[in-house]
C-alpha atoms as a PDB file:
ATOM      1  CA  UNK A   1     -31.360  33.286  19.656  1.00  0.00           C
ATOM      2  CA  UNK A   2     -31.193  35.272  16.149  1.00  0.00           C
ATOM      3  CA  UNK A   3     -27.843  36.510  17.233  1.00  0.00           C
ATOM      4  CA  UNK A   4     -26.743  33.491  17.864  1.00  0.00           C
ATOM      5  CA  UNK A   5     -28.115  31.639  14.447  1.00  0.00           C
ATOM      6  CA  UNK A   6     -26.406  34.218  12.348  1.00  0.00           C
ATOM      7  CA  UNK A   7     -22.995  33.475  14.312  1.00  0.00           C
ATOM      8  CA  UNK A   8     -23.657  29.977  12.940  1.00  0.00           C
ATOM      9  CA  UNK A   9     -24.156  31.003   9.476  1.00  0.00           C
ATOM     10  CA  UNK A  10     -21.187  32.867   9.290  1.00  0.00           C
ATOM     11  CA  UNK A  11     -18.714  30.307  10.885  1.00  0.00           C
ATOM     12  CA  UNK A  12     -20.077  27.955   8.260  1.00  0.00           C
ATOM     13  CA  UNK A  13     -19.690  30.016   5.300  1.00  0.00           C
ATOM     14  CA  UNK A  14     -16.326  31.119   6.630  1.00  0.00           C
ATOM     15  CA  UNK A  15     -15.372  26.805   7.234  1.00  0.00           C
ATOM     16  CA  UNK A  16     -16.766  26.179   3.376  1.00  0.00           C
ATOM     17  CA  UNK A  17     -14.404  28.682   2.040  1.00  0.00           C
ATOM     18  CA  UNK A  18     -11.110  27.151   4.026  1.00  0.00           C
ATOM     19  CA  UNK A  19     -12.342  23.676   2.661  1.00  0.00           C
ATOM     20  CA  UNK A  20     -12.591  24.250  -0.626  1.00  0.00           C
ATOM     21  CA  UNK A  21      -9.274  25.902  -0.128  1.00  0.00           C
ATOM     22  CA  UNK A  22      -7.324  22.901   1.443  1.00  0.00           C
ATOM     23  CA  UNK A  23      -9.265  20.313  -0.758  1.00  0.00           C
ATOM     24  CA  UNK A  24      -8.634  22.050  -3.609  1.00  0.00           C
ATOM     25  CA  UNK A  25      -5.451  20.135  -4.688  1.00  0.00           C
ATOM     26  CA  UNK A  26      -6.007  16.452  -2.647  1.00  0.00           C
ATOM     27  CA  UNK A  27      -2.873  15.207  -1.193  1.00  0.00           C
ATOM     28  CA  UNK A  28      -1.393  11.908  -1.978  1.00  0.00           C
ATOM     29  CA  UNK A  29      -2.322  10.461   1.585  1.00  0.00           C
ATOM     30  CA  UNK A  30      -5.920  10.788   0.997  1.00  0.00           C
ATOM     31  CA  UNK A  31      -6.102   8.128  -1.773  1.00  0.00           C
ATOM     32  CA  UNK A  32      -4.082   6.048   0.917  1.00  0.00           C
ATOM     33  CA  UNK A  33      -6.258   6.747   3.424  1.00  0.00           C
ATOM     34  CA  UNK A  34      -9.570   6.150   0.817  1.00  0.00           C
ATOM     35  CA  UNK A  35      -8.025   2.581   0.443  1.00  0.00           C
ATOM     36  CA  UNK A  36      -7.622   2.234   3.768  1.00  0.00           C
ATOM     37  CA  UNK A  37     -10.778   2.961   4.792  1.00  0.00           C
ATOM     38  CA  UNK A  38     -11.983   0.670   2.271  1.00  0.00           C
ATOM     39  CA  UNK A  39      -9.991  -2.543   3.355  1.00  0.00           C
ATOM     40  CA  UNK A  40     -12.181  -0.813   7.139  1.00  0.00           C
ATOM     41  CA  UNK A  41     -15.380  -1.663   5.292  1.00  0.00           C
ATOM     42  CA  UNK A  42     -14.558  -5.001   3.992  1.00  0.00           C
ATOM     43  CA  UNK A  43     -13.175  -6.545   7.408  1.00  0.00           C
ATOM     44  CA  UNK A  44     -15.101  -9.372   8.889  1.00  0.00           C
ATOM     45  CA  UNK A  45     -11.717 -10.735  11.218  1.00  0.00           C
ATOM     46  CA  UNK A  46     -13.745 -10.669  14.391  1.00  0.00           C
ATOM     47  CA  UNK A  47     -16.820 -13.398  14.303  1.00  0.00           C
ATOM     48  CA  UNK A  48     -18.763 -12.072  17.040  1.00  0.00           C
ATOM     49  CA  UNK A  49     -18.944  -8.222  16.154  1.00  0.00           C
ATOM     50  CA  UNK A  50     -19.227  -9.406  12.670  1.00  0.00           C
ATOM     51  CA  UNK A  51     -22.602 -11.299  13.656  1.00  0.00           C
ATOM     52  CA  UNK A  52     -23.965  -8.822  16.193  1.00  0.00           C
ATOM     53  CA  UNK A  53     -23.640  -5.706  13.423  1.00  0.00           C
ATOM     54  CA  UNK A  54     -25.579  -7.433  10.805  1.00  0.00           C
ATOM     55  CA  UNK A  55     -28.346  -9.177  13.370  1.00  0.00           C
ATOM     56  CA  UNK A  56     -28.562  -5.513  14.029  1.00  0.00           C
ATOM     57  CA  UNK A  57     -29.247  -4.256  10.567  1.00  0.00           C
ATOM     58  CA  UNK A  58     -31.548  -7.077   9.258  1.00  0.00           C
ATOM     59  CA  UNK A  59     -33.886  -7.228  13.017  1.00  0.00           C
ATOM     60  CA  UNK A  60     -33.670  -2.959  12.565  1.00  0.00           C
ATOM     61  CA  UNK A  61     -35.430  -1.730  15.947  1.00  0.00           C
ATOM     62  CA  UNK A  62     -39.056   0.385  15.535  1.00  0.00           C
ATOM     63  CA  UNK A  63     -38.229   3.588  15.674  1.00  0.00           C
ATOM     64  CA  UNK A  64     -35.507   2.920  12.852  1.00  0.00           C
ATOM     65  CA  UNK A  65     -37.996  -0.047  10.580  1.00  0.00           C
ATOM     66  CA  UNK A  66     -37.763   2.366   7.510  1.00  0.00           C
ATOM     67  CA  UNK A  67     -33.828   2.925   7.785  1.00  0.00           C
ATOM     68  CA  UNK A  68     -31.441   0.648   5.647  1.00  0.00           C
ATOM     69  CA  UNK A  69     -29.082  -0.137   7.407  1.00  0.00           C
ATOM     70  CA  UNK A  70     -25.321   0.330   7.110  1.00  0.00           C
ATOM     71  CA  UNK A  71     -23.857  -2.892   8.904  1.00  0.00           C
ATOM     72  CA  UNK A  72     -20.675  -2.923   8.246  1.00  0.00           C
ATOM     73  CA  UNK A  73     -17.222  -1.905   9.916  1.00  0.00           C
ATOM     74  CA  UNK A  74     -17.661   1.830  10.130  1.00  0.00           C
ATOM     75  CA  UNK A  75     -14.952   4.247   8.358  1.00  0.00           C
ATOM     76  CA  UNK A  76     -13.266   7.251  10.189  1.00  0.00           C
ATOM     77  CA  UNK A  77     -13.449  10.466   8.312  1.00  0.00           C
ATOM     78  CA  UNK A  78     -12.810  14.028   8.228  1.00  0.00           C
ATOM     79  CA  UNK A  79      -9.594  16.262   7.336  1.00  0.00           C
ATOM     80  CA  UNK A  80      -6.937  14.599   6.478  1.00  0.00           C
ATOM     81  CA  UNK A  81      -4.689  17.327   6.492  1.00  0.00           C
ATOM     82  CA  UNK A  82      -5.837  17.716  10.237  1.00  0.00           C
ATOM     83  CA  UNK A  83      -4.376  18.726  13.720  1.00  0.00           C
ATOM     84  CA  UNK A  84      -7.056  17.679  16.088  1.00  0.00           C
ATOM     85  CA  UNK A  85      -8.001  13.815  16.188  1.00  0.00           C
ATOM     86  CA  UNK A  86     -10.226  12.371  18.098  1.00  0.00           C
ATOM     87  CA  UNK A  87     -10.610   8.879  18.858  1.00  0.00           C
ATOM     88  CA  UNK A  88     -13.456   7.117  20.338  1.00  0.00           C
ATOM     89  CA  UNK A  89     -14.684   3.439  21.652  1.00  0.00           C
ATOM     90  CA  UNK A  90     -16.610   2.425  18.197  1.00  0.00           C
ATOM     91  CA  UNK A  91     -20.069   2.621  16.778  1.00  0.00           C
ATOM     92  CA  UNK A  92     -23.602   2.322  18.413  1.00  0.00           C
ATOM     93  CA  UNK A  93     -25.607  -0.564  17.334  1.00  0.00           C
ATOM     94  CA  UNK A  94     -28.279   1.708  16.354  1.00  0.00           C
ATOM     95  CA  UNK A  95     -26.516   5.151  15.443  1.00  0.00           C
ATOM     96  CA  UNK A  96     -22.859   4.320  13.618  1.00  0.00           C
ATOM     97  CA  UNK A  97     -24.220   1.008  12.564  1.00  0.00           C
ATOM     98  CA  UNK A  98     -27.377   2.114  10.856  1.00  0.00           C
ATOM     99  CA  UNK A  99     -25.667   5.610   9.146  1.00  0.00           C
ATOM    100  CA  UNK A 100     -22.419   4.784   8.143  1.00  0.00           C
ATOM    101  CA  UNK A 101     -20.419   7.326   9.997  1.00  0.00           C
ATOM    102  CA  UNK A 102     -19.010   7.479  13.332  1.00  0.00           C
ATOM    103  CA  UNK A 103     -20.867   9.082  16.212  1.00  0.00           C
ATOM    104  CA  UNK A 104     -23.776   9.669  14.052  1.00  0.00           C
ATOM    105  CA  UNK A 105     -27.407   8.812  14.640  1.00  0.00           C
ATOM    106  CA  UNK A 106     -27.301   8.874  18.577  1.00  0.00           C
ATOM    107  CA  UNK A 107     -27.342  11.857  21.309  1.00  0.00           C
ATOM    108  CA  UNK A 108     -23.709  11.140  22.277  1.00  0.00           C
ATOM    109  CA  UNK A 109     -23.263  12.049  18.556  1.00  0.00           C
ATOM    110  CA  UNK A 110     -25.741  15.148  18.697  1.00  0.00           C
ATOM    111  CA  UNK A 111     -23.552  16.541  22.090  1.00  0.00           C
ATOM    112  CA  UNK A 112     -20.403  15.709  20.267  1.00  0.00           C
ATOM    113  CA  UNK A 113     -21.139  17.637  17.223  1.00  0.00           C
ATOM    114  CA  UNK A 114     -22.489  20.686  18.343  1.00  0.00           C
ATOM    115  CA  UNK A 115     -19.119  20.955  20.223  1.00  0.00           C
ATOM    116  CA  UNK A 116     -17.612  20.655  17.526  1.00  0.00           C
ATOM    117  CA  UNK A 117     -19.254  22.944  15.666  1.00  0.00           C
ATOM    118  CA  UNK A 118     -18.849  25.511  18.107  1.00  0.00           C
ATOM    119  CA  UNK A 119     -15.324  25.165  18.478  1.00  0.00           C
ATOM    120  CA  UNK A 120     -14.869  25.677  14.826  1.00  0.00           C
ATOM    121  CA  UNK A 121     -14.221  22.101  13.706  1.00  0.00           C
ATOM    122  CA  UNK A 122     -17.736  21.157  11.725  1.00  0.00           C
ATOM    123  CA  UNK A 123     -19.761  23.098   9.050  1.00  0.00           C
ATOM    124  CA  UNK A 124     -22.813  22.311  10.975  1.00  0.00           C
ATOM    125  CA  UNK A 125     -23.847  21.448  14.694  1.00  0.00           C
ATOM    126  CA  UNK A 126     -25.604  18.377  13.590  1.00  0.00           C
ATOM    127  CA  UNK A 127     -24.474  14.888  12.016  1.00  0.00           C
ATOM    128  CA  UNK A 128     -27.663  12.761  10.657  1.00  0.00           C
ATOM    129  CA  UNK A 129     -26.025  10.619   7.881  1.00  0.00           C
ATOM    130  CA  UNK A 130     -23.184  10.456   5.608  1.00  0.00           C
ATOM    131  CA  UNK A 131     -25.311  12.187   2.791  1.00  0.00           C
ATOM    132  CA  UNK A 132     -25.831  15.334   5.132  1.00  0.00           C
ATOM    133  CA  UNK A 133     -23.446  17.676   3.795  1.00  0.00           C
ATOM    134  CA  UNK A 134     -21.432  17.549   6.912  1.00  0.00           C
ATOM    135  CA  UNK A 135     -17.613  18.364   7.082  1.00  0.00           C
ATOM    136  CA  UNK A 136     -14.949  18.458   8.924  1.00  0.00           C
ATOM    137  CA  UNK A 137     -12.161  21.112   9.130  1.00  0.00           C
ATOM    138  CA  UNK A 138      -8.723  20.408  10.908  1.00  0.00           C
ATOM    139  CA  UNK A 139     -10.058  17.824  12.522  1.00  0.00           C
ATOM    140  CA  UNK A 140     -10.272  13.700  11.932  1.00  0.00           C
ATOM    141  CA  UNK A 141     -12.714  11.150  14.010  1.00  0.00           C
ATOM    142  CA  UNK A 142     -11.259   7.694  14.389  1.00  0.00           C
ATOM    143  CA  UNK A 143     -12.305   5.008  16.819  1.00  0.00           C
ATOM    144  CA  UNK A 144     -10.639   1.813  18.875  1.00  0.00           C
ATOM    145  CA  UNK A 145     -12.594  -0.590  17.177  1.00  0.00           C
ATOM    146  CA  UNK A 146     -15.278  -0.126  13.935  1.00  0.00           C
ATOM    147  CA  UNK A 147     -17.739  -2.458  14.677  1.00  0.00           C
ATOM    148  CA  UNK A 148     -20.741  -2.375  17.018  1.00  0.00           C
ATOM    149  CA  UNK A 149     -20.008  -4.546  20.032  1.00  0.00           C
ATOM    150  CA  UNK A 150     -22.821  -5.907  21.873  1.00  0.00           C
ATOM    151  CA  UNK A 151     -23.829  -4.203  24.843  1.00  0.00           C
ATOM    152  CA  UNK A 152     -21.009  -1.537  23.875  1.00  0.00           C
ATOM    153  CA  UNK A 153     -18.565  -3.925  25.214  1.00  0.00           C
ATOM    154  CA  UNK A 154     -15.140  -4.948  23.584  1.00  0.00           C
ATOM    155  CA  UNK A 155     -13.108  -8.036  23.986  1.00  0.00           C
ATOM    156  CA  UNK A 156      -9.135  -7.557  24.032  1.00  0.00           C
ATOM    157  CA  UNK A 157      -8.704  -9.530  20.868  1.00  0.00           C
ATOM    158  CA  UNK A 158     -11.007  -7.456  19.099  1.00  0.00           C
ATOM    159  CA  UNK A 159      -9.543  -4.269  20.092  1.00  0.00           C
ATOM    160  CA  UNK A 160      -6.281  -5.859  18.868  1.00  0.00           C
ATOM    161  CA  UNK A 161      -7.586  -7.127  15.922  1.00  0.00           C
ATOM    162  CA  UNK A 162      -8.771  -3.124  14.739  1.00  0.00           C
ATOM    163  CA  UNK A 163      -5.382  -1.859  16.237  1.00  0.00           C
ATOM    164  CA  UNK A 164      -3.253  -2.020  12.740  1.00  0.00           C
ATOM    165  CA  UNK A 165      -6.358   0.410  11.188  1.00  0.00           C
ATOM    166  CA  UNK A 166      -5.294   3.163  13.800  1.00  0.00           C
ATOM    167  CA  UNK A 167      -1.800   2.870  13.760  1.00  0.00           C
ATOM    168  CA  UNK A 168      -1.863   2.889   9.954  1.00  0.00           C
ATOM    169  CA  UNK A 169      -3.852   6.285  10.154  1.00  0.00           C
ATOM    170  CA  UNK A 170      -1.543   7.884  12.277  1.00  0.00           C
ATOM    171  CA  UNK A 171       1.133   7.097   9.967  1.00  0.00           C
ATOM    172  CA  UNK A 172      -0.914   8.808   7.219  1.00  0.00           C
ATOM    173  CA  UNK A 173      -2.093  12.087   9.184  1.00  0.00           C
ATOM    174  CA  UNK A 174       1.025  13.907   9.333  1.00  0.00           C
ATOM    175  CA  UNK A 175      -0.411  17.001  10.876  1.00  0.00           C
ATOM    176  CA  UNK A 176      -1.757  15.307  14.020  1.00  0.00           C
ATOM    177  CA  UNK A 177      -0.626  18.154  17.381  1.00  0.00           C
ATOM    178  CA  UNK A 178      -3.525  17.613  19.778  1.00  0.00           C
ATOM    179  CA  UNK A 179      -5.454  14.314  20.564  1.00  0.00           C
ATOM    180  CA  UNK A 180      -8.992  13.957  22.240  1.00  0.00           C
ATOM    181  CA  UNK A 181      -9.397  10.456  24.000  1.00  0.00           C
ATOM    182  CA  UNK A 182     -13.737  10.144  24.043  1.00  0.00           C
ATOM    183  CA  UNK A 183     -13.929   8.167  26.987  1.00  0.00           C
ATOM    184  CA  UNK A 184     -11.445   5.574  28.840  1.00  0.00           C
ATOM    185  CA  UNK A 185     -11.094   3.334  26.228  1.00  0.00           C
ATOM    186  CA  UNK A 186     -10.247   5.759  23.463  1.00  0.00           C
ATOM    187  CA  UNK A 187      -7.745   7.661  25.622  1.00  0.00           C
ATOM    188  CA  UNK A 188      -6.144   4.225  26.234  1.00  0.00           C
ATOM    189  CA  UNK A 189      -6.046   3.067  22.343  1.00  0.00           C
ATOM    190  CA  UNK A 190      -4.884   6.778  21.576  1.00  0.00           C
ATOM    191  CA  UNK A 191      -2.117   6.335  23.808  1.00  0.00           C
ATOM    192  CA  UNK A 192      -1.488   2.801  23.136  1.00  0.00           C
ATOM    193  CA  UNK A 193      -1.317   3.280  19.443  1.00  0.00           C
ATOM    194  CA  UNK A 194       1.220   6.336  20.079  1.00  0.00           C
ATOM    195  CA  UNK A 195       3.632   3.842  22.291  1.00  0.00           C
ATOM    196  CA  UNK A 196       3.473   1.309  19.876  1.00  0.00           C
ATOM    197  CA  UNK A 197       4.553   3.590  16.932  1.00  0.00           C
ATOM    198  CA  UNK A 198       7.378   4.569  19.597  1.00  0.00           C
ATOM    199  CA  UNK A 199       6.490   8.345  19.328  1.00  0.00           C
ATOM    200  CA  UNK A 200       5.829   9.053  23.099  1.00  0.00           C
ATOM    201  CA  UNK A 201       8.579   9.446  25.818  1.00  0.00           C
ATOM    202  CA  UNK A 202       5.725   8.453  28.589  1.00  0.00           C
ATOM    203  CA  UNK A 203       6.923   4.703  30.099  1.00  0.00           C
ATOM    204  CA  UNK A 204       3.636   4.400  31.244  1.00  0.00           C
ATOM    205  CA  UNK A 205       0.089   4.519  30.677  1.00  0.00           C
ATOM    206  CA  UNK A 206      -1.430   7.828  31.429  1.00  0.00           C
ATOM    207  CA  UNK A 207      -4.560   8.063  33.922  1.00  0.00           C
ATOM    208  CA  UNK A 208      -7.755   9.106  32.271  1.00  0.00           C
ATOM    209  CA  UNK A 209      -9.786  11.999  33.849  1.00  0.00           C
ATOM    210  CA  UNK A 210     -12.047  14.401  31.797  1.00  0.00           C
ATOM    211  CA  UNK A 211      -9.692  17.366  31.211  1.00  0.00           C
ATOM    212  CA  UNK A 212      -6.218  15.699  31.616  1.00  0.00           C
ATOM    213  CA  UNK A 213      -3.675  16.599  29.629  1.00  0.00           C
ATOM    214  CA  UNK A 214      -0.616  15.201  29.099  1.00  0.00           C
ATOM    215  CA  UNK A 215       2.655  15.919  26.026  1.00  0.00           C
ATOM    216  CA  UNK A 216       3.107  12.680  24.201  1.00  0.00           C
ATOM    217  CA  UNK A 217       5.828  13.655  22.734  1.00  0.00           C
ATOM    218  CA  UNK A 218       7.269  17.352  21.669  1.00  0.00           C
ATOM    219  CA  UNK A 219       4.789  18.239  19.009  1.00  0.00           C
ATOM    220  CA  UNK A 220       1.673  15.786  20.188  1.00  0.00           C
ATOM    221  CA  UNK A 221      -0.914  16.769  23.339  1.00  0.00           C
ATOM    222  CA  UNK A 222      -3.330  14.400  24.505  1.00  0.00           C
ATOM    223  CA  UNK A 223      -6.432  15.098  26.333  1.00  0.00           C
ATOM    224  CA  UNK A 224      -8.987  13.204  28.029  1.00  0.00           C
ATOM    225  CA  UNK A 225     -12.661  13.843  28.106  1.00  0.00           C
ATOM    226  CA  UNK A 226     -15.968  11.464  29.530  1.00  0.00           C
ATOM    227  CA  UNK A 227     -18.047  10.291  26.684  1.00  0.00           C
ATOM    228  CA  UNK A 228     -20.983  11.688  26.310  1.00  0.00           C
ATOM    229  CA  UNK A 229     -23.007   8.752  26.526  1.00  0.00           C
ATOM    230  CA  UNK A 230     -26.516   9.394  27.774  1.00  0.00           C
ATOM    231  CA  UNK A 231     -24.898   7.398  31.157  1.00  0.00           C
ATOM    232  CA  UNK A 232     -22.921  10.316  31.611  1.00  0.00           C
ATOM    233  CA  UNK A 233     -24.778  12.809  30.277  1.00  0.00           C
ATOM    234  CA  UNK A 234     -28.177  11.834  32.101  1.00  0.00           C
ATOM    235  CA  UNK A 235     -26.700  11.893  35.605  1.00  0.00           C
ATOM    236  CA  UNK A 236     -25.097  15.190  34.978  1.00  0.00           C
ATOM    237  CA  UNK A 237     -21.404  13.606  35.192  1.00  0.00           C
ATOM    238  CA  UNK A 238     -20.924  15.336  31.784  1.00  0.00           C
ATOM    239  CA  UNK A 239     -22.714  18.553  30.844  1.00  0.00           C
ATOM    240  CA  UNK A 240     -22.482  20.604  27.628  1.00  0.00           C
ATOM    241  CA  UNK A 241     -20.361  23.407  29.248  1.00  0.00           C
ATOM    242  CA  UNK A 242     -17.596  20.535  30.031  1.00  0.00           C
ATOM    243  CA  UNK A 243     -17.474  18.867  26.663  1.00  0.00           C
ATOM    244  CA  UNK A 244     -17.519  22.241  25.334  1.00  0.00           C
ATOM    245  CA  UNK A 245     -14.458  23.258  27.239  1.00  0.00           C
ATOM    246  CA  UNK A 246     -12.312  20.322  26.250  1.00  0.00           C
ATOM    247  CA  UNK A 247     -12.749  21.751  22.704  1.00  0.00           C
ATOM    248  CA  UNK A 248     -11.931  25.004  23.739  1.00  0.00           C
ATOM    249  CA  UNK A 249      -8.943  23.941  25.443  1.00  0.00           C
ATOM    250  CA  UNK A 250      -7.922  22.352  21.734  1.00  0.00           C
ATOM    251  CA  UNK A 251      -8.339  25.401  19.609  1.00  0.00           C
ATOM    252  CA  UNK A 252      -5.896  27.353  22.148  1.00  0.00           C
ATOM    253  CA  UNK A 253      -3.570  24.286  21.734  1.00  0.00           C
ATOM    254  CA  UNK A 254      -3.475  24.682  18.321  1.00  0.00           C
ATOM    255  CA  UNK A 255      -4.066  28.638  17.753  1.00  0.00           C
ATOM    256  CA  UNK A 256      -0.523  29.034  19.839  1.00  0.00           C
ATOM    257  CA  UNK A 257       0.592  26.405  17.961  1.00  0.00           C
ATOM    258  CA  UNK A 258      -0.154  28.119  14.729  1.00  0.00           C
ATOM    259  CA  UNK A 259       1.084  31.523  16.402  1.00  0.00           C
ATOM    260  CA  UNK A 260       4.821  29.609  17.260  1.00  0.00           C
ATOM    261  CA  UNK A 261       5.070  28.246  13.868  1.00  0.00           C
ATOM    262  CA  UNK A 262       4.314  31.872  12.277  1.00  0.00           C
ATOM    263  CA  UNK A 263       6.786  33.369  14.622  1.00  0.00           C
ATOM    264  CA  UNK A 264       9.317  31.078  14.019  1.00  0.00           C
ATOM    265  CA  UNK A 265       9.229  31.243  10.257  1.00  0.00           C
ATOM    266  CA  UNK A 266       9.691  35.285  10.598  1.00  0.00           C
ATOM    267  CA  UNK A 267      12.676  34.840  12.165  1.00  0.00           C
ATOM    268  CA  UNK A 268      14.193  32.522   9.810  1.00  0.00           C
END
């Protein structure tokens, strides 16, 4: 175990220093994307999510009576200037809701970020709130829809009605070359959003699996992987090792990626 907390230490030191290095000189599409995110936080377009986020916040449940509450549309975040994005369903009532930040304050959060961490994509295995000194490198968490739904269930016109948000941000991150779908619904609205923005030659909708991968288009990969809801993660449908692997399987995608691009420019 002290082996393997040092190994930690110096990934994260080694992530701080590449941060500070790409954030160093901000690029024009993060003040776009700050606005963006900011027209996220003000939207109240769908009634019913709108009143189930902020019965949430005000009734609070026990183990949570001392939090305040962030109930409101929840922001995506991360590295703008990144390659891996992942996009999920949308926030818990009591974990995204109450901290602010996506996949945040639940378990599916806690399994979520350690992978991440461990693939190289976080500073730190853990996520508790958006104060936590967390960050993200070459990678960028969005979701289908930004609100808490009740019972974790969307309606079609609300995951229209969030649809422009995500097809806005994919306009901004121009680095995007692999794409995690976190569960059904967020491989669907990854895809979806990729068809509407005509930059897939797939005719059809692609059929979600944990590990599937199919090319969007030339430069784009999509991947598939179960949420890892405690549904999934209670009945041993999804274990750490699999989540883990999907993550894997993205920092290969983009290492030979990397190595192509390098190879290419030599020759030119």
């Amino acid at each position: 175990m002290r082996i393997q907390k040092q190994s930690f230490v110096i990934r994260d030191s080694r992530l701080k220093t590449k941060l500070e290095t790409r954030n160093a000189d901000p690029e024009p599409s993060e003040t776009v994307m700050d606005a963006l995110q900011k027209r996220v936080i003000a939207c109240k377009t769908c009634p019913r999510l709108v009143e189930w986020r902020t019965t949430i916040a005000e009734k609070r449940t026990r183990r949570f009576a001392e939090w305040k509450y962030w109930g409101k549309p929840v922001p995506s975040f991360g590295d703008t200037n990144a390659r891996l994005l992942l996009v999920g369903l949308a926030p818990a009532a009591h974990g995204g809701n109450r901290t602010g930040r996506m996949f945040t304050g639940d378990e599916s959060g806690n399994w979520l970020f350690r992978a991440l961490f461990n693939a190289g994509f976080s500073t730190q295995p853990t996520s508790t709130d958006r104060s936590d000194g967390l960050k993200l490198y070459d990678c960028y968490i969005t979701a289908t829809c930004r609100c808490a739904p009740p019972k974790n269930k969307l309606l079609r016109d609300e995951i229209r009605n969030c649809r422009p948000f995500l097809l806005k941000e994919l306009s901004l991150l121009k680095n995007i070359r692999v794409v995690i779908g976190v569960g059904k619904i967020g491989f669907d609205a990854a895809f979806d959003s990729f068809r509407k923005l005509c930059r897939t030659q797939l005719k059809s909708r692609p059929k979600f699996g944990h590990g599937v991968i199919y090319k969007l288009n030339e430069n784009v990969t999509l991947i598939g992987t179960y949420h890892p809801s405690q549904q999934n993660t209670f009945t041993g449908k999804l274990t750490e090792n699999m989540l883990n692997e999907i993550f894997t399987k993205a920092r290969k995608m983009l290492d030979r990626h990397a190595d192509a691009k390098t190879k290419k420019g030599s020759l030119e």
